[in-house]
N, C-alpha and C. Protein backbone atom coordinates (compact mmCIF):
# COMPACT_ATOMS: atom_id res chain seq x y z
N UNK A 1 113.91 104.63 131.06
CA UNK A 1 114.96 105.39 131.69
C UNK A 1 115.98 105.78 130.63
N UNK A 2 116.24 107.13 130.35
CA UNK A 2 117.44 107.44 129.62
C UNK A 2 118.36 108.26 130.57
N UNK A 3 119.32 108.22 130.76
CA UNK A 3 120.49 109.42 131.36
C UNK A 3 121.50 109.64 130.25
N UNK A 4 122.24 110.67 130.12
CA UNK A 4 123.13 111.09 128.93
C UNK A 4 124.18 112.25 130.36
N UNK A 5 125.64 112.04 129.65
CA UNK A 5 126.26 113.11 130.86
C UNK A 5 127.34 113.43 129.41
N UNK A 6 127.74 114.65 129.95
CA UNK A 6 128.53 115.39 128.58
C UNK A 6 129.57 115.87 129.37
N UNK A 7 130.87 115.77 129.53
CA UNK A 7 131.72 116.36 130.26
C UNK A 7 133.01 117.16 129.23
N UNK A 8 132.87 118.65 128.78
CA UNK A 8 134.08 119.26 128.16
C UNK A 8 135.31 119.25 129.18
N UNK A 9 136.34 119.35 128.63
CA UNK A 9 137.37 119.76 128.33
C UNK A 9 138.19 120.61 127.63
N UNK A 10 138.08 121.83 127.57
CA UNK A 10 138.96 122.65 126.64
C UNK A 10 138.00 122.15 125.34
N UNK A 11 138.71 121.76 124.48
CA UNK A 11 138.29 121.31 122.97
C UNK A 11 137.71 119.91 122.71
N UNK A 12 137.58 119.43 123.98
CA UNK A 12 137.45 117.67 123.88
C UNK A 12 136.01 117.60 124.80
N UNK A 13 135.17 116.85 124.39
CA UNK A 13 134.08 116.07 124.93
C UNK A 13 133.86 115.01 124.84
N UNK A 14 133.30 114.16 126.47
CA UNK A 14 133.64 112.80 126.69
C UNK A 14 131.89 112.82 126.70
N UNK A 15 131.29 111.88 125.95
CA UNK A 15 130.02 112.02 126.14
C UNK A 15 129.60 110.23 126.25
N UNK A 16 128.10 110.28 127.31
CA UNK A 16 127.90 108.83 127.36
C UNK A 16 126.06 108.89 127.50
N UNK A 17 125.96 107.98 127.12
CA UNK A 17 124.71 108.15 127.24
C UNK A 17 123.67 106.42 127.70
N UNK A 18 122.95 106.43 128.48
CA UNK A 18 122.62 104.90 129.02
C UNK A 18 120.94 105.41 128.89
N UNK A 19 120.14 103.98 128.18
CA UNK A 19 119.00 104.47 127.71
C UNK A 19 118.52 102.92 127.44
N UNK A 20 117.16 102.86 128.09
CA UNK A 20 116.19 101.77 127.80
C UNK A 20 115.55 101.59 126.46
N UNK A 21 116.35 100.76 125.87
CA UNK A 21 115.97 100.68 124.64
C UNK A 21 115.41 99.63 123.45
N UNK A 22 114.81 99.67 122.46
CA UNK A 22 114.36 98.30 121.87
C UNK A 22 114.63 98.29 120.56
N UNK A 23 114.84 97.10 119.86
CA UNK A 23 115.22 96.87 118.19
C UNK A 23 114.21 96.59 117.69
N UNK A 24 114.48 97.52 116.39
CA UNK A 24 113.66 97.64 115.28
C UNK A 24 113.78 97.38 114.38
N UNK A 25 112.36 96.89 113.11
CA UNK A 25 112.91 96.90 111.79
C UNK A 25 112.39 98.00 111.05
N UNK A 26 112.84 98.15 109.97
CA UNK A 26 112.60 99.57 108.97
C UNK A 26 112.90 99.25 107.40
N UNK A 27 112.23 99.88 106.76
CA UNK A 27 112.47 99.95 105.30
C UNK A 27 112.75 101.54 105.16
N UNK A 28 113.79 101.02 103.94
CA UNK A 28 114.42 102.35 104.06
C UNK A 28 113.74 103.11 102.19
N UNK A 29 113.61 104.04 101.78
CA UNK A 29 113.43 104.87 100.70
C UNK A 29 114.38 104.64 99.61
N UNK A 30 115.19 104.33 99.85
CA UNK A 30 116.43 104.40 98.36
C UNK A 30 115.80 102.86 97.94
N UNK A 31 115.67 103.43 95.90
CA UNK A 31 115.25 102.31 95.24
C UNK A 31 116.54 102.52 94.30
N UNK A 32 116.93 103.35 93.83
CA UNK A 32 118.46 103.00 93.25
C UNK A 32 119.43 104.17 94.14
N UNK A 33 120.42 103.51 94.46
CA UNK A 33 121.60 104.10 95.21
C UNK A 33 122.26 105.17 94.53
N UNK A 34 122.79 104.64 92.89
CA UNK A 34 123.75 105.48 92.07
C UNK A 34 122.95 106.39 91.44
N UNK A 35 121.48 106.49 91.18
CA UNK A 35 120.77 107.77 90.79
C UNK A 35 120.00 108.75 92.12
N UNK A 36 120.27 108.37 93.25
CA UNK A 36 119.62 109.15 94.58
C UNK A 36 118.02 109.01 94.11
N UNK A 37 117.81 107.88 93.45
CA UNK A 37 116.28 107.99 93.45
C UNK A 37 115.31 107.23 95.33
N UNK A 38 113.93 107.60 95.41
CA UNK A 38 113.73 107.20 96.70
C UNK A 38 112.31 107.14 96.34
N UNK A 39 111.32 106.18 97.03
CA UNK A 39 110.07 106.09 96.89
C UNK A 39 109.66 107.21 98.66
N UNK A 40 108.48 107.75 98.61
CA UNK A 40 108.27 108.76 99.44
C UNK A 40 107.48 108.06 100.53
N UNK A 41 108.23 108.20 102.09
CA UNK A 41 108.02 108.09 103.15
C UNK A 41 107.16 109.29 103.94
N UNK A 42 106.00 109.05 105.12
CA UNK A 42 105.72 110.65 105.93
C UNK A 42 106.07 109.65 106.96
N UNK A 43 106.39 110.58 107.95
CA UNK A 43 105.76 110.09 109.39
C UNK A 43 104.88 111.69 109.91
N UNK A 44 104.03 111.23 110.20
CA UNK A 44 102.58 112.34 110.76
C UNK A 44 102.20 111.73 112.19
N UNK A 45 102.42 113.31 112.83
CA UNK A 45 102.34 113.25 114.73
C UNK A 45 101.30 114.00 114.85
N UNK A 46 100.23 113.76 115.78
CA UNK A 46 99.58 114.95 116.67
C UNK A 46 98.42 115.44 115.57
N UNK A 47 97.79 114.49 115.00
CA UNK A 47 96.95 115.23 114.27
C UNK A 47 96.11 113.92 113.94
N UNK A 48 94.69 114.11 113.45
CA UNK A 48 93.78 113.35 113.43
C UNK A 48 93.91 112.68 112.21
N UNK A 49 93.28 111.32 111.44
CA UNK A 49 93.56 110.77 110.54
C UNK A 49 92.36 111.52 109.37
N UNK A 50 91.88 112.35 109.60
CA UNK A 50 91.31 113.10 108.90
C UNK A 50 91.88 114.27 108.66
N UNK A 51 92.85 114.64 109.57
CA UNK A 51 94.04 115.73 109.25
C UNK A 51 94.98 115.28 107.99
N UNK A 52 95.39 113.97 108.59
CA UNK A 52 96.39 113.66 108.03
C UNK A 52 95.86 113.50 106.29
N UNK A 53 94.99 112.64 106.21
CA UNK A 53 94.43 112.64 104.82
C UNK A 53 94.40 113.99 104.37
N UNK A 54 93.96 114.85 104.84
CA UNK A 54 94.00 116.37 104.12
C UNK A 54 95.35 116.56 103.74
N UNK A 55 96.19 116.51 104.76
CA UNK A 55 97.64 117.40 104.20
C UNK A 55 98.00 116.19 103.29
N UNK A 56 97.90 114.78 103.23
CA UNK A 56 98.66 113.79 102.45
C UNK A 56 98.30 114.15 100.71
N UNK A 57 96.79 114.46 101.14
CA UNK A 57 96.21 114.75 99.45
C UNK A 57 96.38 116.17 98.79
N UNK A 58 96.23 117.10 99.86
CA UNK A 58 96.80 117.87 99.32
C UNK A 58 98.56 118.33 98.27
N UNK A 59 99.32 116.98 98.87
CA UNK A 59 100.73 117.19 98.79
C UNK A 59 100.36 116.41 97.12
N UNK A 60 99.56 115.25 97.45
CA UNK A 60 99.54 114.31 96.44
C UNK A 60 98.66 114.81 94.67
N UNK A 61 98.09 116.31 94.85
CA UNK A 61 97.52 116.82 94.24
C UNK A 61 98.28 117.86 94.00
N UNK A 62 99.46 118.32 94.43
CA UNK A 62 99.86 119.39 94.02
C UNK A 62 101.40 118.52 93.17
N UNK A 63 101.57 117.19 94.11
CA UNK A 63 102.90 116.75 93.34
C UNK A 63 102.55 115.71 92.09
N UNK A 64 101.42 115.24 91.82
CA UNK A 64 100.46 114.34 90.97
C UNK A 64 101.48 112.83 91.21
N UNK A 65 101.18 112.87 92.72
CA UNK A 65 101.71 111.67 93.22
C UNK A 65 100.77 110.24 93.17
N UNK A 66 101.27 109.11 93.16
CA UNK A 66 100.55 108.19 93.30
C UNK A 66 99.80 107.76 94.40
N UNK A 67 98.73 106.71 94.28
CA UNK A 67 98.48 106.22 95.09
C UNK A 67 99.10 106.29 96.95
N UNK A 68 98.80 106.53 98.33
CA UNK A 68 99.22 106.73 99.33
C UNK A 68 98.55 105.80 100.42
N UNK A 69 98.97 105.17 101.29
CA UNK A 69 98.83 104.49 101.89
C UNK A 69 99.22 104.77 103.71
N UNK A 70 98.28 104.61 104.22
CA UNK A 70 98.24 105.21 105.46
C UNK A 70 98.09 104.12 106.61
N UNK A 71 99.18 104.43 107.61
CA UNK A 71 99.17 103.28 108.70
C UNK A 71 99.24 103.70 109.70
N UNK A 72 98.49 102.96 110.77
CA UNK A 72 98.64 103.16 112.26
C UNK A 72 98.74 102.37 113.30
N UNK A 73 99.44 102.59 114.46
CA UNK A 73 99.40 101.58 115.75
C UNK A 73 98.92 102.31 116.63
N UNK A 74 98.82 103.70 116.68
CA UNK A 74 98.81 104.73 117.91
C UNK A 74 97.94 105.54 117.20
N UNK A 75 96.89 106.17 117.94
CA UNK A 75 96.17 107.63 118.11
C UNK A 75 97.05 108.71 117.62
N UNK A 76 96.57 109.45 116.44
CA UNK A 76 97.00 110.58 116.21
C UNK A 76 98.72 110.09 115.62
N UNK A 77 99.33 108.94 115.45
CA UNK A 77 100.38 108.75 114.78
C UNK A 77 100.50 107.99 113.48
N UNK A 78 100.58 108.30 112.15
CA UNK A 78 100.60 107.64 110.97
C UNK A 78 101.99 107.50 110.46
N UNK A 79 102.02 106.40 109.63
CA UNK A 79 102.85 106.20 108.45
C UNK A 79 102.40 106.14 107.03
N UNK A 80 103.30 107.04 106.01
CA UNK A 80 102.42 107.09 104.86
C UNK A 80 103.07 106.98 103.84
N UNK A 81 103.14 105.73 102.90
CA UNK A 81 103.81 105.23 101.57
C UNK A 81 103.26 105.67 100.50
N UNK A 82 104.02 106.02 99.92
CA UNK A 82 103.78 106.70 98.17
C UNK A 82 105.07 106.18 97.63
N UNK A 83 104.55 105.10 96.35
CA UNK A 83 105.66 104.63 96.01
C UNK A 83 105.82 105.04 94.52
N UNK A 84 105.52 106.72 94.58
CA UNK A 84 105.92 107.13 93.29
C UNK A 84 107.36 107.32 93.53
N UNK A 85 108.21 107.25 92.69
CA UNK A 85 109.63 107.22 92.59
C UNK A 85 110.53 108.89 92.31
N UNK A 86 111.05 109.33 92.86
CA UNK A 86 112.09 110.93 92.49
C UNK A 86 113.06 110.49 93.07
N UNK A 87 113.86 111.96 92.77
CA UNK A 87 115.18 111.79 93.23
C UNK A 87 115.39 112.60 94.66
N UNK A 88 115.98 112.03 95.62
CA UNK A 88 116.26 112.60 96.34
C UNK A 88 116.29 114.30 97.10
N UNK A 89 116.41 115.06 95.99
CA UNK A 89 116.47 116.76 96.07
C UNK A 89 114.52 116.75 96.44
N UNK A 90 114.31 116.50 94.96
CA UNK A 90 113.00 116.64 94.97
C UNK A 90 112.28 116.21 96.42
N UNK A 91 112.46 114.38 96.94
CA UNK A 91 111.89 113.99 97.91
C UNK A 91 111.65 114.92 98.91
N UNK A 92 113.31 115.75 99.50
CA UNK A 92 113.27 116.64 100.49
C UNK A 92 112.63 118.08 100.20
N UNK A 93 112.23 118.03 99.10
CA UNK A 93 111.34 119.47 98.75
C UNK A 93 109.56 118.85 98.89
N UNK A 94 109.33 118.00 98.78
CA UNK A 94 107.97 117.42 98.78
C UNK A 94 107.59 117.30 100.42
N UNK A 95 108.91 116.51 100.85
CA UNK A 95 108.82 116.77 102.54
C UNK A 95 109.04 117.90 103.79
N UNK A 96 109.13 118.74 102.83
CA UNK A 96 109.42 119.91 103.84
C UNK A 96 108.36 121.09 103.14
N UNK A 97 107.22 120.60 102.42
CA UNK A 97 106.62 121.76 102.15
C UNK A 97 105.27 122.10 103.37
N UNK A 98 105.53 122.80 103.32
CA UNK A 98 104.17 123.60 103.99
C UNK A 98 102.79 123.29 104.41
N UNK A 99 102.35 122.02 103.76
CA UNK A 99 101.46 122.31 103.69
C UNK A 99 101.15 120.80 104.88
N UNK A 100 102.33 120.36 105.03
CA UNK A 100 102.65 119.03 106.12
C UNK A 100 102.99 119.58 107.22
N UNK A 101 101.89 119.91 107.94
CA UNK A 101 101.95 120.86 109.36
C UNK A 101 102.18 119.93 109.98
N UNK A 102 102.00 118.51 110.14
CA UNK A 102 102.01 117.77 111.42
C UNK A 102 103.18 116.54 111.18
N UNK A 103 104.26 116.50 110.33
CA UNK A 103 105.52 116.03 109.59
C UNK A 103 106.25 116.14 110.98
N UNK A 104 107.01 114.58 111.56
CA UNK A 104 107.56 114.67 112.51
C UNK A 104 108.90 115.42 112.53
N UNK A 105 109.49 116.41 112.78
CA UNK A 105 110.83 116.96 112.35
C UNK A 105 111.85 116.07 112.78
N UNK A 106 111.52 115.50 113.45
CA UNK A 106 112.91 114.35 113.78
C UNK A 106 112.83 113.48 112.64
N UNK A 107 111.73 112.79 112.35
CA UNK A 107 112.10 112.15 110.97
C UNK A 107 112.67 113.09 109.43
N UNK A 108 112.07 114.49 109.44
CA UNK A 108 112.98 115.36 108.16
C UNK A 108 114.85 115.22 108.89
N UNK A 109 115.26 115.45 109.86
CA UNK A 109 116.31 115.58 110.30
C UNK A 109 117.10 114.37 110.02
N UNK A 110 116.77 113.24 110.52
CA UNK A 110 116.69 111.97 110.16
C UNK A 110 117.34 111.70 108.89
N UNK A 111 116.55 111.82 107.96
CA UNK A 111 116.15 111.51 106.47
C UNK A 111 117.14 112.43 106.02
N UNK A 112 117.34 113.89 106.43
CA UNK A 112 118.34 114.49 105.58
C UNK A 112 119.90 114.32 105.91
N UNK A 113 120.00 113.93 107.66
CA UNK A 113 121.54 113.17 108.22
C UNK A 113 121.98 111.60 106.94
N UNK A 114 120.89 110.87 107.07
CA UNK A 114 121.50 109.62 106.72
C UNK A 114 120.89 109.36 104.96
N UNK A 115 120.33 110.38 104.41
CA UNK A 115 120.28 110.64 103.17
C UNK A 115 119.62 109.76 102.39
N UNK A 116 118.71 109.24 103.40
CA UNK A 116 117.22 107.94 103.10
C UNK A 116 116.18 108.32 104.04
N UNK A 117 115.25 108.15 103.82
CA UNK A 117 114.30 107.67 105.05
C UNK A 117 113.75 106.69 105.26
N UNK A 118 113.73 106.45 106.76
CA UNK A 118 113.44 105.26 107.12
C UNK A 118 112.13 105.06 108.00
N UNK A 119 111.10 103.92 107.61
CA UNK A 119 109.91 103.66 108.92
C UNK A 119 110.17 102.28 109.34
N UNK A 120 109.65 102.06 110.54
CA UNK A 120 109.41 101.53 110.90
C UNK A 120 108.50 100.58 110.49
N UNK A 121 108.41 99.16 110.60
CA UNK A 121 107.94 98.22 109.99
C UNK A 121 107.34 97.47 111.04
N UNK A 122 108.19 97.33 112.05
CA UNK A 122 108.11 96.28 113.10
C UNK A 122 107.12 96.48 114.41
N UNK A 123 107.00 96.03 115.42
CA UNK A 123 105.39 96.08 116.53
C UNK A 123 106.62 96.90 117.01
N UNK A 124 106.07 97.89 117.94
CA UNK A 124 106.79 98.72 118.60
C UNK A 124 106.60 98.70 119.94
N UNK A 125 107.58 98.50 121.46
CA UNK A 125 106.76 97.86 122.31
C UNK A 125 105.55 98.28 122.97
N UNK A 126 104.75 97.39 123.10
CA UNK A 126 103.18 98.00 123.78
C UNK A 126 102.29 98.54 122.76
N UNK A 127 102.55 98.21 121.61
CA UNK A 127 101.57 99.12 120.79
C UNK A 127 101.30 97.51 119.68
N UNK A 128 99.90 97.47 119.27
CA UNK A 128 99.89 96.73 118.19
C UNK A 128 100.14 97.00 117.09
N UNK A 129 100.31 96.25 115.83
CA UNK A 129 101.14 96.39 114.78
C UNK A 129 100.31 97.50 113.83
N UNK A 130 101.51 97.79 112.91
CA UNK A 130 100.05 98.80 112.46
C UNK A 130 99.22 98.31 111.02
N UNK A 131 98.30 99.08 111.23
CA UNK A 131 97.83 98.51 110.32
C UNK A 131 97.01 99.46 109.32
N UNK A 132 96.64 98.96 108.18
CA UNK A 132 96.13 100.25 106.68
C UNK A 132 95.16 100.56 107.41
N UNK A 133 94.91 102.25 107.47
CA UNK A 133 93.40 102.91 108.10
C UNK A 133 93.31 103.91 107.01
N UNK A 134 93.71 103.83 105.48
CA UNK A 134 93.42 104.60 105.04
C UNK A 134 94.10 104.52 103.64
N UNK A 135 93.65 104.62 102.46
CA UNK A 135 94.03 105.03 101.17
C UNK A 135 93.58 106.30 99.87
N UNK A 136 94.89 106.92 99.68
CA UNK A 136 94.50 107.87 99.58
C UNK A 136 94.23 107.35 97.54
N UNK A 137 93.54 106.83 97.29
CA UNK A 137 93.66 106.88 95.46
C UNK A 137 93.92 107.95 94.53
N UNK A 138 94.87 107.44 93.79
CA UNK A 138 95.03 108.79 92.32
C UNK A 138 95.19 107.98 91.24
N UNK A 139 96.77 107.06 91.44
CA UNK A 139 97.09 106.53 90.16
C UNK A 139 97.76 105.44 90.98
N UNK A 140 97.83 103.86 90.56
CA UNK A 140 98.65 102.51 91.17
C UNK A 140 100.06 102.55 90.44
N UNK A 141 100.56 102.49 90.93
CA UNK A 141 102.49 102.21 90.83
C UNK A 141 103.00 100.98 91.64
N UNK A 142 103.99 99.94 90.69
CA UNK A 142 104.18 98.79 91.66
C UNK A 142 104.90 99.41 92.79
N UNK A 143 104.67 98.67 93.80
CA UNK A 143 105.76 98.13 94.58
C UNK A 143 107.22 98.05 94.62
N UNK A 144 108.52 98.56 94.79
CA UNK A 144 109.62 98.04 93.90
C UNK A 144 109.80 96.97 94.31
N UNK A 145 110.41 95.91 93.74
CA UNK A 145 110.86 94.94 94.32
C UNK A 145 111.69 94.43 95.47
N UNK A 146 113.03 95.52 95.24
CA UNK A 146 113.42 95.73 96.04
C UNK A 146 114.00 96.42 97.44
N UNK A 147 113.03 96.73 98.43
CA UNK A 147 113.33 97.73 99.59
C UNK A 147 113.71 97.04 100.23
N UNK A 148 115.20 97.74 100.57
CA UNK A 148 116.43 97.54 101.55
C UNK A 148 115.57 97.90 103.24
N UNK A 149 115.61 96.19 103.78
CA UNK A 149 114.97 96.77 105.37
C UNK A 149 116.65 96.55 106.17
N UNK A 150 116.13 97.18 107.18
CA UNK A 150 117.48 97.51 108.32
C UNK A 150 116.59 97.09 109.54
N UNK A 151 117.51 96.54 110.61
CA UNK A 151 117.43 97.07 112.18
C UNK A 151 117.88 98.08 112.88
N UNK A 152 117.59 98.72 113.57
CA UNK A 152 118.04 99.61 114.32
C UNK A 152 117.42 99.43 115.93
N UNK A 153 117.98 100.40 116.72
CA UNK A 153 117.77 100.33 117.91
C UNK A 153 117.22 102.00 118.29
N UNK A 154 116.12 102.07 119.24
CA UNK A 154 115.90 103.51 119.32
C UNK A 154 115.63 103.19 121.00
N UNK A 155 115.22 104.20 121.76
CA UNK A 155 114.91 104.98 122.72
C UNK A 155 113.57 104.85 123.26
N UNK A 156 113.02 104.04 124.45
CA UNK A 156 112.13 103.69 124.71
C UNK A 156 111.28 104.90 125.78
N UNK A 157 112.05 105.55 125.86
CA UNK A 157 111.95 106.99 126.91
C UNK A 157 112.84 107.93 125.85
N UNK A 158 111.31 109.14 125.08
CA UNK A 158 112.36 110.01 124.37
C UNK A 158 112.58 111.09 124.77
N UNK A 159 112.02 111.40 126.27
CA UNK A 159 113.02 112.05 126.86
C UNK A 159 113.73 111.43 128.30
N UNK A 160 114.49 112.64 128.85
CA UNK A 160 115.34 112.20 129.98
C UNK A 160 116.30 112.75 130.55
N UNK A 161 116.88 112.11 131.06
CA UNK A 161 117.55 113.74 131.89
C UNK A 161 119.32 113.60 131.31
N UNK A 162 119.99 114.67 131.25
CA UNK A 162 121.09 114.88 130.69
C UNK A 162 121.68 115.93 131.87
N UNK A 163 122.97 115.14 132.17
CA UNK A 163 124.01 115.80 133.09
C UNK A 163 124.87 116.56 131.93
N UNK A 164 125.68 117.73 132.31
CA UNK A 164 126.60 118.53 131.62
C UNK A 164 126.96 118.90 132.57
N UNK A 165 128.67 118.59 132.26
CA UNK A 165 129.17 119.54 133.48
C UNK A 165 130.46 120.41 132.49
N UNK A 166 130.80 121.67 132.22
CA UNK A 166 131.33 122.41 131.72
C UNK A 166 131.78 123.83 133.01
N UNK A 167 133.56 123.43 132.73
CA UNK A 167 134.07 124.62 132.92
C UNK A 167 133.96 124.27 135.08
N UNK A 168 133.60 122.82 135.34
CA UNK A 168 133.49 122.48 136.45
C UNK A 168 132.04 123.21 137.46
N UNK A 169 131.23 123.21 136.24
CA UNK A 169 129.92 123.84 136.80
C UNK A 169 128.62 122.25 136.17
N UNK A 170 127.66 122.56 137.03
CA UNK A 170 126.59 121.00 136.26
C UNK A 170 125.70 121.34 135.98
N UNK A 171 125.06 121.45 135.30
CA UNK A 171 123.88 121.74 134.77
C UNK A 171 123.08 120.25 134.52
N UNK A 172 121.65 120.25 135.06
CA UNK A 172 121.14 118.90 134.89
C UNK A 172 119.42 119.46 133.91
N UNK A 173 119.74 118.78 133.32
CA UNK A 173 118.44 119.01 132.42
C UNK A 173 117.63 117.93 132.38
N UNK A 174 116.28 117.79 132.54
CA UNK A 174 115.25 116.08 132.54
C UNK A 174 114.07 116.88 131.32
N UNK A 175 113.69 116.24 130.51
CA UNK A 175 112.56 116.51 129.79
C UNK A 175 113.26 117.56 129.20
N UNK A 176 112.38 118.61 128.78
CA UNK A 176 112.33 120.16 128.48
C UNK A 176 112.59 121.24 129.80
N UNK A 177 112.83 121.06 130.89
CA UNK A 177 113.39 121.66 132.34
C UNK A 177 114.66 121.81 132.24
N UNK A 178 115.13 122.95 132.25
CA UNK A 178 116.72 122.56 132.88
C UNK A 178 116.91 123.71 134.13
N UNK A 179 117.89 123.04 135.27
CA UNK A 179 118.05 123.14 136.38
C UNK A 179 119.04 123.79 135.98
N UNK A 180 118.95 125.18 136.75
CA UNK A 180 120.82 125.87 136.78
C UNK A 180 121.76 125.17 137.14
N UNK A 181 122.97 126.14 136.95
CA UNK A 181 124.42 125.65 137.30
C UNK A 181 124.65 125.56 138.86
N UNK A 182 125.43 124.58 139.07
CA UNK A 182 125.55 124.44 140.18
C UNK A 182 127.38 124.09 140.31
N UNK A 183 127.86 124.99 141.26
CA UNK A 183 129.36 125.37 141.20
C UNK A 183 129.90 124.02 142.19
């Protein structure tokens, strides 16, 4: 269950939002803070693990990236570590190229708001943990030693319905539907 209600005012919005939700852990990309360097995160939706290997190697052959590592808990959903090391600019040019058709955009959005990226590490509920279904070989690079993990909390229903009421009119939106105004 998520509900979210947005109520303007002139220049002011009171917003709330109530949502079934669960905690997570994550490792985050930044291996040094003061040089914006980051080891390279994917998250890959909606596409087969034979998809995904294509676009991963392709990226990894055009950027002469290291070694890649591919994980799953879910059908058609991967996580994919490359712990070759850049800086930040670069990362978001490697992740937004073209050739990563199936790149979740909430995670680029993500990654470019809080200026890391982050996966998930932890069992997610109802799903078993994930696990390696795949390596992509080029060249081995350690591990860094040190990756900064976090908790967070996300959204167990990612969609849901959102009240707005503006200008004393409501508009109710659930999923991708939205219901006209109602005076």
């Amino acid at each position: 269950m998520r509900m979210q209600t947005r109520i303007c005012f002139g220049n002011f919005t009171f917003y709330v939002m109530v949502a079934h939700t669960q905690r997570l852990r994550g490792v985050v990309s930044t291996v040094d803070p003061d040089k914006h360097l980051h080891v390279l995160f994917f998250d890959i939706e909606g596409c087969s693990l034979e998809e995904c290997e294509h676009q991963l190697r392709a990226l990894q052959t055009k950027y002469d990236l290291s070694d890649i590592y591919i994980l799953s808990d879910h059908e058609k959903s991967f996580h994919a570590y490359c712990f070759t090391v850049v800086p930040f600019k670069r990362y978001l040019h490697i992740l937004c190229d073209p050739v990563l058709k199936n790149i979740d955009y909430s995670f680029i959005h993500w990654t470019v708001v809080r200026g890391e990226a982050t996966l998930r590490t932890s069992k997610k509920k109802d799903r078993p943990r994930q696990q390696v279904v795949s390596v992509l070989y080029s060249y081995p690079v350690p591990i860094p030693e040190h990756l900064r993990e976090l908790d967070y909390d996300t959204g167990i229903e990612k969609r849901g319905t959102s009240l707005t009421i503006i200008n004393r009119k409501l508009k109710l939106a659930t999923g991708r539907r939205t219901y006209g105004s109602v005076s």
